[in-house]
C-alpha atoms as a PDB file:
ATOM      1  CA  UNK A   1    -104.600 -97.656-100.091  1.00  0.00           C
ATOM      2  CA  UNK A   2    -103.139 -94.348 -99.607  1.00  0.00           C
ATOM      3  CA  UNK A   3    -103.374 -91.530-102.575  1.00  0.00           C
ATOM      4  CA  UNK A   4    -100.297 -90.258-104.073  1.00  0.00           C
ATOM      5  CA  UNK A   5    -100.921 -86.731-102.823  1.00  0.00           C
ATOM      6  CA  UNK A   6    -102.136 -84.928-100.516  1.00  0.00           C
ATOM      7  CA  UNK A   7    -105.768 -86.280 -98.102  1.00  0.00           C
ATOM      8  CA  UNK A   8    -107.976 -88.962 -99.199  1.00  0.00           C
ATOM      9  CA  UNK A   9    -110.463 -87.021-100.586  1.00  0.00           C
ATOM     10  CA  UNK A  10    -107.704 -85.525-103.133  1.00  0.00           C
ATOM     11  CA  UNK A  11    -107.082 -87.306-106.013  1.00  0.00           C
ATOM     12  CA  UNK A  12    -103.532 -86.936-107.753  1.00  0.00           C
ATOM     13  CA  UNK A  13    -103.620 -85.210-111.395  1.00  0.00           C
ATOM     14  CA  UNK A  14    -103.553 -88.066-112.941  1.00  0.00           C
ATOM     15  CA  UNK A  15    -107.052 -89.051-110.953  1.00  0.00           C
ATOM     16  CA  UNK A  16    -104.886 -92.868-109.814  1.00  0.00           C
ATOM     17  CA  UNK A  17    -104.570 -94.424-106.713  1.00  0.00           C
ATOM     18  CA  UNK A  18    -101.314 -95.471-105.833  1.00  0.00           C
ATOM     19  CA  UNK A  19    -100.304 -98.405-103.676  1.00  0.00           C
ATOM     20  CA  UNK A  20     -97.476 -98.820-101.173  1.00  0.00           C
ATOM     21  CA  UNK A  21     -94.319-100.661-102.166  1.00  0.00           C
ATOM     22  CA  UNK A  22     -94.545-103.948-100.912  1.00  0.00           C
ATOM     23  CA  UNK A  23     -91.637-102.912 -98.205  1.00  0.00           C
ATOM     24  CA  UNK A  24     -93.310-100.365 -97.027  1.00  0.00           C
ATOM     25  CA  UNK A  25     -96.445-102.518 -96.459  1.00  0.00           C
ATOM     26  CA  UNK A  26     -94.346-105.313 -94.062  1.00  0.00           C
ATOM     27  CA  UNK A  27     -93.071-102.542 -92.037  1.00  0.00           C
ATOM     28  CA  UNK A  28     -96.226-101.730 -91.698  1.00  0.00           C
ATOM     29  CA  UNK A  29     -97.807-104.906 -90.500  1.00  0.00           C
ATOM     30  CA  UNK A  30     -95.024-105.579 -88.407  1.00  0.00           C
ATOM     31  CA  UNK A  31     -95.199-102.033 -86.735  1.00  0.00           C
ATOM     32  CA  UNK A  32     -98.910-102.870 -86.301  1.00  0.00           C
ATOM     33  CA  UNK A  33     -98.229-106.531 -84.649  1.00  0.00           C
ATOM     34  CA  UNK A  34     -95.499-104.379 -82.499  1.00  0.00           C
ATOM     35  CA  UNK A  35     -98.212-102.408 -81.505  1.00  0.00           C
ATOM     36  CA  UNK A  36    -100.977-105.089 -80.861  1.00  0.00           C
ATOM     37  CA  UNK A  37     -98.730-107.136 -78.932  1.00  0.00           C
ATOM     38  CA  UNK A  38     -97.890-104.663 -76.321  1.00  0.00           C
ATOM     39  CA  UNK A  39    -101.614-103.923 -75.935  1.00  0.00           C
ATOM     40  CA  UNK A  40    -102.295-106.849 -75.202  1.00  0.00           C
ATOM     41  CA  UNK A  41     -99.073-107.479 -72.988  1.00  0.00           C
ATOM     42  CA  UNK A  42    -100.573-103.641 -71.085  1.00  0.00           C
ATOM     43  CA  UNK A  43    -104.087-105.402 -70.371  1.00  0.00           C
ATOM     44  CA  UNK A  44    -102.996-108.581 -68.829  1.00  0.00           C
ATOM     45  CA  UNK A  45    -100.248-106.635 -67.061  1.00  0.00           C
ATOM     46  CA  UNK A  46    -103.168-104.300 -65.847  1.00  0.00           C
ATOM     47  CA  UNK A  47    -104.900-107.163 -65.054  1.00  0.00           C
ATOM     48  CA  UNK A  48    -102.984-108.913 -62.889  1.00  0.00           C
ATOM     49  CA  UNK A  49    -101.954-105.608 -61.014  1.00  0.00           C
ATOM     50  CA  UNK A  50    -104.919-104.906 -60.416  1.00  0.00           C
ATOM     51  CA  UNK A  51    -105.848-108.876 -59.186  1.00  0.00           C
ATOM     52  CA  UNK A  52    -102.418-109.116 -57.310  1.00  0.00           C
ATOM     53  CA  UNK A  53    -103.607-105.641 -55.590  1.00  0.00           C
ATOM     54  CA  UNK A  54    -107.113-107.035 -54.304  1.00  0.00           C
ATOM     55  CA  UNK A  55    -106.789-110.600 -53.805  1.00  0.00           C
ATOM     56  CA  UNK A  56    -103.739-110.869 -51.496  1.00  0.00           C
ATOM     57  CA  UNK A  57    -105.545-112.938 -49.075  1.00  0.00           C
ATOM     58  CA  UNK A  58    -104.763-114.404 -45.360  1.00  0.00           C
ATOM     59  CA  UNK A  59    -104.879-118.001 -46.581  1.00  0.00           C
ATOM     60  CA  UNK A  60    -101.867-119.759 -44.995  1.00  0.00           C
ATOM     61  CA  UNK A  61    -103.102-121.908 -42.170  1.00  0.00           C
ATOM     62  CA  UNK A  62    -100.081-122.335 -40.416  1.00  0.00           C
ATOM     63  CA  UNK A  63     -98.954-118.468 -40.657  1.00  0.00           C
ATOM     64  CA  UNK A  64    -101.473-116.463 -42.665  1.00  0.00           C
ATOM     65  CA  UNK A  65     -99.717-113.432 -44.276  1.00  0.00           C
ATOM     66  CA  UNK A  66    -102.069-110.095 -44.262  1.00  0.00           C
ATOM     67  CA  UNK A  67    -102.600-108.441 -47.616  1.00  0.00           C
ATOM     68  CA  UNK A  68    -101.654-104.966 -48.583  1.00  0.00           C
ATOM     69  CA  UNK A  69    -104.442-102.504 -47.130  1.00  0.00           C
ATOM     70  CA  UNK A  70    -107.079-101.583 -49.965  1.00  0.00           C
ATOM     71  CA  UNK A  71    -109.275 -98.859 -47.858  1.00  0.00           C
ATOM     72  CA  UNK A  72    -112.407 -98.627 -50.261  1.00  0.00           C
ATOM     73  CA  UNK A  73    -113.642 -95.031 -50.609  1.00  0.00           C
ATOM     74  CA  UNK A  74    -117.589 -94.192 -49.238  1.00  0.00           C
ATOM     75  CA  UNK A  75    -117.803 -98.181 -47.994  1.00  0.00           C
ATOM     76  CA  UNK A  76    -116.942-100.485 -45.214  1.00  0.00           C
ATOM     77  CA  UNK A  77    -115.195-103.984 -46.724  1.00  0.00           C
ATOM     78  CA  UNK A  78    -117.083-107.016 -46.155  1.00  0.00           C
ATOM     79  CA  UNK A  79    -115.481-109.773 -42.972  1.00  0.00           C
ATOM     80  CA  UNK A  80    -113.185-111.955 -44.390  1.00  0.00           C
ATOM     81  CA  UNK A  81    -111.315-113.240 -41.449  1.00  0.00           C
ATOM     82  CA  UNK A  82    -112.999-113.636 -37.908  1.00  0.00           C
ATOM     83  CA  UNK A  83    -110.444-114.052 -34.775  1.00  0.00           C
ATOM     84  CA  UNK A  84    -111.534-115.006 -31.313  1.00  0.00           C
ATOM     85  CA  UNK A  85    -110.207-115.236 -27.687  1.00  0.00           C
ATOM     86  CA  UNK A  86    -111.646-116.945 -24.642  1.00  0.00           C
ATOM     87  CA  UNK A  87    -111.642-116.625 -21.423  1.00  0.00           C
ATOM     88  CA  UNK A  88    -112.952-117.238 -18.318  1.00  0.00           C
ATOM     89  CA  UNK A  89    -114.280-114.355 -17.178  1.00  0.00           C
ATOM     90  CA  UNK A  90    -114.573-110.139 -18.149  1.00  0.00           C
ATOM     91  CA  UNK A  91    -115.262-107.164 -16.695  1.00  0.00           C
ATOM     92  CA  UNK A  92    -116.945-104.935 -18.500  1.00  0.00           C
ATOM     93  CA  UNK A  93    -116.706-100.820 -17.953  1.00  0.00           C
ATOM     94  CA  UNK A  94    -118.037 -98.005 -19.573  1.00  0.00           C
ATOM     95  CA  UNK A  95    -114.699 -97.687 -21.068  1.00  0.00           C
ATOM     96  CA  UNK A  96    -112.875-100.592 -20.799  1.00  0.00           C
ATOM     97  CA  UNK A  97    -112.827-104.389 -20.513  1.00  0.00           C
ATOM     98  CA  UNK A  98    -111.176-106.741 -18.714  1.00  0.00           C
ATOM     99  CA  UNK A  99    -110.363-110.505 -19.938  1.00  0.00           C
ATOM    100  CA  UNK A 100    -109.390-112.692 -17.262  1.00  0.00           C
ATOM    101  CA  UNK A 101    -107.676-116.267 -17.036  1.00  0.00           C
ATOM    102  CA  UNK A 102    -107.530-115.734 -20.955  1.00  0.00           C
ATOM    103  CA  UNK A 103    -106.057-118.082 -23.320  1.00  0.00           C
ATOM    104  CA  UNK A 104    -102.567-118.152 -24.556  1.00  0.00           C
ATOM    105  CA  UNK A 105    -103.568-118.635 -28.114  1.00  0.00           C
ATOM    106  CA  UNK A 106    -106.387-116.379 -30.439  1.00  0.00           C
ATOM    107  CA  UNK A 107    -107.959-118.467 -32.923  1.00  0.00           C
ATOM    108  CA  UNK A 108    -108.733-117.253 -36.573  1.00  0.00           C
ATOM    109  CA  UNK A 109    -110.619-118.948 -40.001  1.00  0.00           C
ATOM    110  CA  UNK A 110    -111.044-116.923 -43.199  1.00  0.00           C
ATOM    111  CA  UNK A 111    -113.912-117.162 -45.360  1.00  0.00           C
ATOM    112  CA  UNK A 112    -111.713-119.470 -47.677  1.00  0.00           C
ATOM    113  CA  UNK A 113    -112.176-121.542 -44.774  1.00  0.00           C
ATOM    114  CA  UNK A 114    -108.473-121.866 -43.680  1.00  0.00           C
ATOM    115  CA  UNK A 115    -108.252-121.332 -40.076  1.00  0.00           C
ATOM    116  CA  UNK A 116    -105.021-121.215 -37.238  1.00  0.00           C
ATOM    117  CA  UNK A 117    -103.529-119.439 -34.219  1.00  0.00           C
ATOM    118  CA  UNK A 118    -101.445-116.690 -33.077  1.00  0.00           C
ATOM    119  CA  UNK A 119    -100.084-115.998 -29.548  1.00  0.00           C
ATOM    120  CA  UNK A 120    -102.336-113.892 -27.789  1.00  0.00           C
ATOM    121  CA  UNK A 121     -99.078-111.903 -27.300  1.00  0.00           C
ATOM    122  CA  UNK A 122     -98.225-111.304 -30.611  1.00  0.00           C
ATOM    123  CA  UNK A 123    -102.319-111.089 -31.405  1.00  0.00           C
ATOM    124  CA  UNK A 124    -102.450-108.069 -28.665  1.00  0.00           C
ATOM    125  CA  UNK A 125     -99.376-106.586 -29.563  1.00  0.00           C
ATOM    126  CA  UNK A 126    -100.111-103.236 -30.424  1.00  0.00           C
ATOM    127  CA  UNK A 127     -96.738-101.340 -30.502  1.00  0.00           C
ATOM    128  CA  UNK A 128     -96.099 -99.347 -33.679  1.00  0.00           C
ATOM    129  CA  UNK A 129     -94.590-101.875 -35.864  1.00  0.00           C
ATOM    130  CA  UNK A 130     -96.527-104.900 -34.519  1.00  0.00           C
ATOM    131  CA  UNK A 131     -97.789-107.064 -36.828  1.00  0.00           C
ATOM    132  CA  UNK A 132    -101.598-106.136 -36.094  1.00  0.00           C
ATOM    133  CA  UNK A 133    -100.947-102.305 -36.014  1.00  0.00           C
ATOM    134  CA  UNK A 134    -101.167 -99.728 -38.639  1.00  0.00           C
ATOM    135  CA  UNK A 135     -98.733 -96.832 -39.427  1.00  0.00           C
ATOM    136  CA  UNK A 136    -100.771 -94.558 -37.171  1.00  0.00           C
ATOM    137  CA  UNK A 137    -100.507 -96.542 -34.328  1.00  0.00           C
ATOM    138  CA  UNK A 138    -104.451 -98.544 -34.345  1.00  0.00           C
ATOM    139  CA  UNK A 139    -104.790-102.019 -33.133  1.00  0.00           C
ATOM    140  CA  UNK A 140    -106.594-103.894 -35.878  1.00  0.00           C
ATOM    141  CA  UNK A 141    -107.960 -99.908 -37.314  1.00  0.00           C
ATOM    142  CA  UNK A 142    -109.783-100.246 -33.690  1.00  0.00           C
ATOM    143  CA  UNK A 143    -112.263-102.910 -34.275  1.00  0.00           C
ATOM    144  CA  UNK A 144    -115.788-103.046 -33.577  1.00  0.00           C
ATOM    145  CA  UNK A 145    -116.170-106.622 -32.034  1.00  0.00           C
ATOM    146  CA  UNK A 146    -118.758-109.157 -29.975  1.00  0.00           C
ATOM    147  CA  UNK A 147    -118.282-109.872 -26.582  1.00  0.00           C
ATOM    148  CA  UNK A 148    -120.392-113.039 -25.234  1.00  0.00           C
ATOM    149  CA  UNK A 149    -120.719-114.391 -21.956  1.00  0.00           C
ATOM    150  CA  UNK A 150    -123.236-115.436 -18.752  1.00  0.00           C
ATOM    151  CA  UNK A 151    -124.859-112.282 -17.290  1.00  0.00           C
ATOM    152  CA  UNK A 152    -126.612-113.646 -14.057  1.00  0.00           C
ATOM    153  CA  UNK A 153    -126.637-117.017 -15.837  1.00  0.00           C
ATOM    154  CA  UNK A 154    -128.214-115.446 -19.091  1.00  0.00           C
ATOM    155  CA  UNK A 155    -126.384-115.526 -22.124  1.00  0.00           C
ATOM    156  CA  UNK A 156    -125.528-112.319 -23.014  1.00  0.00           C
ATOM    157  CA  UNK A 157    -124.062-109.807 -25.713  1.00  0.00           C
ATOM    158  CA  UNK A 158    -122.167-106.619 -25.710  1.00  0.00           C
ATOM    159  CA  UNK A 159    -121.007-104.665 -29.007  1.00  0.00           C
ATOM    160  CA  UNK A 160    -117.809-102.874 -28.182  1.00  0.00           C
ATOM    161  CA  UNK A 161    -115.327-100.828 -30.099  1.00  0.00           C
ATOM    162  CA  UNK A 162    -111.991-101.332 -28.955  1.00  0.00           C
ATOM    163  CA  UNK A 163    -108.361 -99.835 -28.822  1.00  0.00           C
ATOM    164  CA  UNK A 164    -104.836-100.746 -26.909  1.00  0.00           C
ATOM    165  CA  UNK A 165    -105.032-104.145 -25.443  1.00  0.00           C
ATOM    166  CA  UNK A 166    -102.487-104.642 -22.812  1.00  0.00           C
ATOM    167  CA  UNK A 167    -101.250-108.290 -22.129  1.00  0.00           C
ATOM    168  CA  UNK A 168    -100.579-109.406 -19.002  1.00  0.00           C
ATOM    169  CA  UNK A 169     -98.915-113.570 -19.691  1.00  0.00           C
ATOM    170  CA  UNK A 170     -98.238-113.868 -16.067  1.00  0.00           C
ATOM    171  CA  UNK A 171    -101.380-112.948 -14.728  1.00  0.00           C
ATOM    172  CA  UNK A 172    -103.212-114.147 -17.648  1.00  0.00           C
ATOM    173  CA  UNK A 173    -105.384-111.003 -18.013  1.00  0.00           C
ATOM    174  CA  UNK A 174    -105.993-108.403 -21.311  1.00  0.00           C
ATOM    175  CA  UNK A 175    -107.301-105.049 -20.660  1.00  0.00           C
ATOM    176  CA  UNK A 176    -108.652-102.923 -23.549  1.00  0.00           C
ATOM    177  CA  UNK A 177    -109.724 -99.077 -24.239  1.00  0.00           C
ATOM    178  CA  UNK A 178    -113.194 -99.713 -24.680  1.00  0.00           C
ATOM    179  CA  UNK A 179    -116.565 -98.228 -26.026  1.00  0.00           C
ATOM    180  CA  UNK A 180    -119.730-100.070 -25.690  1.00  0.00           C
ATOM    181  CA  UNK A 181    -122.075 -99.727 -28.367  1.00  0.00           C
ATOM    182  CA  UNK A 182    -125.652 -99.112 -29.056  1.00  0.00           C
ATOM    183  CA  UNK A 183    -125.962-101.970 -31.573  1.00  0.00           C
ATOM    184  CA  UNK A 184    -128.556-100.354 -34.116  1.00  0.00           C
ATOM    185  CA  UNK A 185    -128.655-100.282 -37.866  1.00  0.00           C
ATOM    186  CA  UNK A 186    -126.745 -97.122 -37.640  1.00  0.00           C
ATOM    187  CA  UNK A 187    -123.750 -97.991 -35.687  1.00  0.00           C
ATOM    188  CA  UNK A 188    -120.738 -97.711 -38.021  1.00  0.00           C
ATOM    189  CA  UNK A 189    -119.224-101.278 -38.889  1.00  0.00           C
ATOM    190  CA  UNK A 190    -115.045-101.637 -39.258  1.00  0.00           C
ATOM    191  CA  UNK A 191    -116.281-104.688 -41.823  1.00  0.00           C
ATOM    192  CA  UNK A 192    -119.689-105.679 -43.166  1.00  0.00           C
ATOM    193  CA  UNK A 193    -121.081-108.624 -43.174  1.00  0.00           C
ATOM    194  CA  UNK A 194    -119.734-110.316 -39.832  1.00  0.00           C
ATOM    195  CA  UNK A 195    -120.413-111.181 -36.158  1.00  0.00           C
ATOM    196  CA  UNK A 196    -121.349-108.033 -35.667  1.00  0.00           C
ATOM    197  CA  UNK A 197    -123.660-107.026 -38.352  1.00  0.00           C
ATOM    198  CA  UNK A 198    -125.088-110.317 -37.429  1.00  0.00           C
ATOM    199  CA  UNK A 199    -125.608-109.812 -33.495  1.00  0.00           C
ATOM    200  CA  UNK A 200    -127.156-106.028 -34.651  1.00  0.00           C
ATOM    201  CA  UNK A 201    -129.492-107.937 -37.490  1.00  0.00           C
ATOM    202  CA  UNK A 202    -130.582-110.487 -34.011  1.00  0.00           C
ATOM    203  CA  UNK A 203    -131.690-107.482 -31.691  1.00  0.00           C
ATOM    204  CA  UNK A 204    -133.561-106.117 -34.100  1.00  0.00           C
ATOM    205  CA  UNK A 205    -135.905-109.003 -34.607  1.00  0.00           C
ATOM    206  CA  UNK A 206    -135.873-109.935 -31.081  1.00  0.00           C
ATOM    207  CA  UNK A 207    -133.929-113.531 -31.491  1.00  0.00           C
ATOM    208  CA  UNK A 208    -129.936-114.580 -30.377  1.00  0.00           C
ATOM    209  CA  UNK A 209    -128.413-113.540 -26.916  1.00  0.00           C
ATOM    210  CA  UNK A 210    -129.321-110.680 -25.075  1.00  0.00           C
ATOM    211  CA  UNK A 211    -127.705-107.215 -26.191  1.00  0.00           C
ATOM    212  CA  UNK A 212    -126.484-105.198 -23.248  1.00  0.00           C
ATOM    213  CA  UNK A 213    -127.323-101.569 -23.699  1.00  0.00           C
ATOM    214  CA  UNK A 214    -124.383 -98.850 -22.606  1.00  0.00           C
ATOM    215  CA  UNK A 215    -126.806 -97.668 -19.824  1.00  0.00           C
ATOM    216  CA  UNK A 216    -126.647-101.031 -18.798  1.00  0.00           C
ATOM    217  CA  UNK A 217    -123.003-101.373 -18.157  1.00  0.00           C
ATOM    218  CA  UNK A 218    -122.529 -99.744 -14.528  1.00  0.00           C
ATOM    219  CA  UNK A 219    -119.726 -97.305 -13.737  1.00  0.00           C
ATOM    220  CA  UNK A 220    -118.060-100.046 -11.893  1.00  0.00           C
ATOM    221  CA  UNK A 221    -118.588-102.633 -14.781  1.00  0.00           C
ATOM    222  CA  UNK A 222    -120.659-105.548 -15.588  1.00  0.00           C
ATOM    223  CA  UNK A 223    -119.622-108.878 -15.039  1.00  0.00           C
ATOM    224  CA  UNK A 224    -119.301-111.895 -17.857  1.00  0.00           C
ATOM    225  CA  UNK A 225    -118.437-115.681 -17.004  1.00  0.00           C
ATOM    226  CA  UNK A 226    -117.757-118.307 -19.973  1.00  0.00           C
ATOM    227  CA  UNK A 227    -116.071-115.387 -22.350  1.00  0.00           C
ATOM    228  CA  UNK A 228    -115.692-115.535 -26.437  1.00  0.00           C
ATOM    229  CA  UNK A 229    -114.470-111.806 -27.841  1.00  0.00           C
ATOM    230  CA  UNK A 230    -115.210-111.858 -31.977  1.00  0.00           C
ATOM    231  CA  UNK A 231    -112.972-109.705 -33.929  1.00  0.00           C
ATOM    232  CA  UNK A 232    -114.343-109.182 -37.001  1.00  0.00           C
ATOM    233  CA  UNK A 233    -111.853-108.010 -39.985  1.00  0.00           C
ATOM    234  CA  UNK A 234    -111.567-107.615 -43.339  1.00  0.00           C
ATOM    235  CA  UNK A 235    -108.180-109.047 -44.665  1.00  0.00           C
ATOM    236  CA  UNK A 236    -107.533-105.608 -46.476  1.00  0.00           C
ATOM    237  CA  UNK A 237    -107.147-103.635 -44.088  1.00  0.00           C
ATOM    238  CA  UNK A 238    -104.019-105.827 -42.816  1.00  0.00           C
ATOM    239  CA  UNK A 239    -100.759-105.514 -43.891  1.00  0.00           C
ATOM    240  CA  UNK A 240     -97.924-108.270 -42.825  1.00  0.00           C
ATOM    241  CA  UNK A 241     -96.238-105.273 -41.042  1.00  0.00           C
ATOM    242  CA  UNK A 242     -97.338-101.394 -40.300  1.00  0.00           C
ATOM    243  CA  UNK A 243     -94.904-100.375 -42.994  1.00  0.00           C
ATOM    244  CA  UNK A 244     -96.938-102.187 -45.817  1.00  0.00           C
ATOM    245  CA  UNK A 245    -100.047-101.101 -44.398  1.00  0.00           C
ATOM    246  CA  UNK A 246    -101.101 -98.324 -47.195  1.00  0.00           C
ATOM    247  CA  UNK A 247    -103.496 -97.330 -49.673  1.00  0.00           C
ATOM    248  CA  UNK A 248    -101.209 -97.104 -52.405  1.00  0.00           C
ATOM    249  CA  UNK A 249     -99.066-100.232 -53.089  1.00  0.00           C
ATOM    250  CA  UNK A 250    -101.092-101.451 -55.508  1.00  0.00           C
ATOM    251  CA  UNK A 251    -102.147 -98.384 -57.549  1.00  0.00           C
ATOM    252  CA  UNK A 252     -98.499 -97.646 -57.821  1.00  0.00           C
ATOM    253  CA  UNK A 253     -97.888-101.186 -59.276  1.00  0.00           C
ATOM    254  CA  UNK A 254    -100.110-100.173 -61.643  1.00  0.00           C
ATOM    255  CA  UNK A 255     -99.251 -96.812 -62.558  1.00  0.00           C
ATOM    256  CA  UNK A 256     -95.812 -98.224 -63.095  1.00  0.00           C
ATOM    257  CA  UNK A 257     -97.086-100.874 -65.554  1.00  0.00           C
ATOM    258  CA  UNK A 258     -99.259 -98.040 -67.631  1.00  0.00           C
ATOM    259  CA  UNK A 259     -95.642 -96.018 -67.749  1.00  0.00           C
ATOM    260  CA  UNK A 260     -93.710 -98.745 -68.569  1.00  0.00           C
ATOM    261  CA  UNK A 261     -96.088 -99.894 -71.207  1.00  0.00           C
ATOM    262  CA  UNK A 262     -96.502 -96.358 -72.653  1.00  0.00           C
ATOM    263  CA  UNK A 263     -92.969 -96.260 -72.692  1.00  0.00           C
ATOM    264  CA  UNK A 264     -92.693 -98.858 -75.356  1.00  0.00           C
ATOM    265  CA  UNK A 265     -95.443 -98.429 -76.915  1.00  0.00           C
ATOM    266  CA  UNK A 266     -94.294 -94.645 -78.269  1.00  0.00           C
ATOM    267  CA  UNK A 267     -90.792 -96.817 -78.877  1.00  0.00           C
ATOM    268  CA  UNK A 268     -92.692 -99.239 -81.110  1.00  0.00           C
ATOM    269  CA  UNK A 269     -95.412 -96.947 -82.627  1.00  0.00           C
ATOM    270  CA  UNK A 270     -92.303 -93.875 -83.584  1.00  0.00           C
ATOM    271  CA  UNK A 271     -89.833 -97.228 -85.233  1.00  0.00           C
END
């Protein structure tokens, strides 16, 4: 209980403590369960920001919507989702590759385990705007993927970073920018964790399909019969459009949550 004057370590002349009217104590309490409520009403709105922010997930089999992008800072996000196209032959160049008699549908599953299709024209599309392109114009943030295939009837490997597909329906061909990579614990993932860490993890203990070299790909390009391409991606780094691809969505959900609870909680706490 509160003295009648002055700090608690002054006592009033008459040496007495003196208690609150009883009014004054309910407003109290009730300011006080004003004040716990909204605290609590802050953390779960927090909470769920902060959930609806990260877990946004490509889970729709029939027409998986991509999440807000979520870059993480000094990491590469695990692979979530894992798309594939085949065909029936590629050509592959120093700095491109060629899919020929390719399928008219790219497959994907999640690891939630839904799985579906796109068109490989929409899948390809990589026009500003496209679904699968980001604000500043990069295909799926230029994947590193898995190429597989018959090399002189040896089953074969390639990891390849790649860039700008170009769809051909009539002729049934795709033709990406294309870097072939070395494949060695220090080649920079686009997501952790997938095909392609995999393939890497294989060549370095010796096991799985042969891993083509980039001085093994010939100026005029290396031939592959019986073609799977593995796109590894994190979900993440997808938005359902390039306008909602950004780093900030969700933080600003947030910050908007903390304002509007601070807000009321100075309303409350000043009543």
């Amino acid at each position: 209980m509160p003295y009648e004057n002055g700090p608690p370590n002054k006592r009033t002349p008459a040496g007495r403590l003196i208690a609150d009217p009883p009014a004054v104590r309910r407003g109290n309490r009730v300011q006080m369960a004003h004040v716990t409520q909204l605290s609590v009403f802050i953390c779960v709105a927090l909470l769920f920001a902060t959930g609806w922010c990260r877990d946004v997930k490509l889970d729709s089999a029939a027409a998986p919507g991509m999440a807000t992008q979520l870059k993480p800072i000094g990491s590469v996000p695990d692979a979530d989702v894992l798309f594939s196209l085949a065909a029936t032959s590629a050509l592959l160049t120093p700095q491109s590759l060629t899919l020929t008699d390719v399928a008219s549908s790219a497959q994907f599953s999640t690891a939630r385990h839904h799985a579906g299709l796109y068109t490989t024209a929409e899948f390809t599309n990589s026009t500003l705007g496209s679904h699968f392109t980001s604000k500043s114009g990069e295909w799926m943030d230029d994947p590193v993927s898995v190429l597989y295939g018959s090399v002189n009837g040896t089953v074969s490997a390639a990891l390849l970073q790649l860039a700008k597909p170009m769809y051909n329906a009539t002729a049934k061909t795709i033709v990406f920018q294309s870097t072939v990579l070395n494949g060695n614990t220090t080649t920079h993932l686009t997501a952790a964790d997938g095909v392609a860490a995999r393939l890497i993890d294989d060549a370095a203990n010796g096991v799985g399909a042969s891993l083509q070299a980039p001085t093994a790909v010939p100026a005029d390009g290396l031939a592959f019969g019986d073609v799977a391409l593995f796109i590894d991606q994190n979900s993440l780094r997808l938005g359902p459009d390039a306008t909602t691809k950004d780093d900030s969505a969700g933080w600003l959900l947030a910050g908007g949550v903390i304002g509007v609870g601070a807000v009321c909680l100075l309303t409350f706490g000043l009543c």
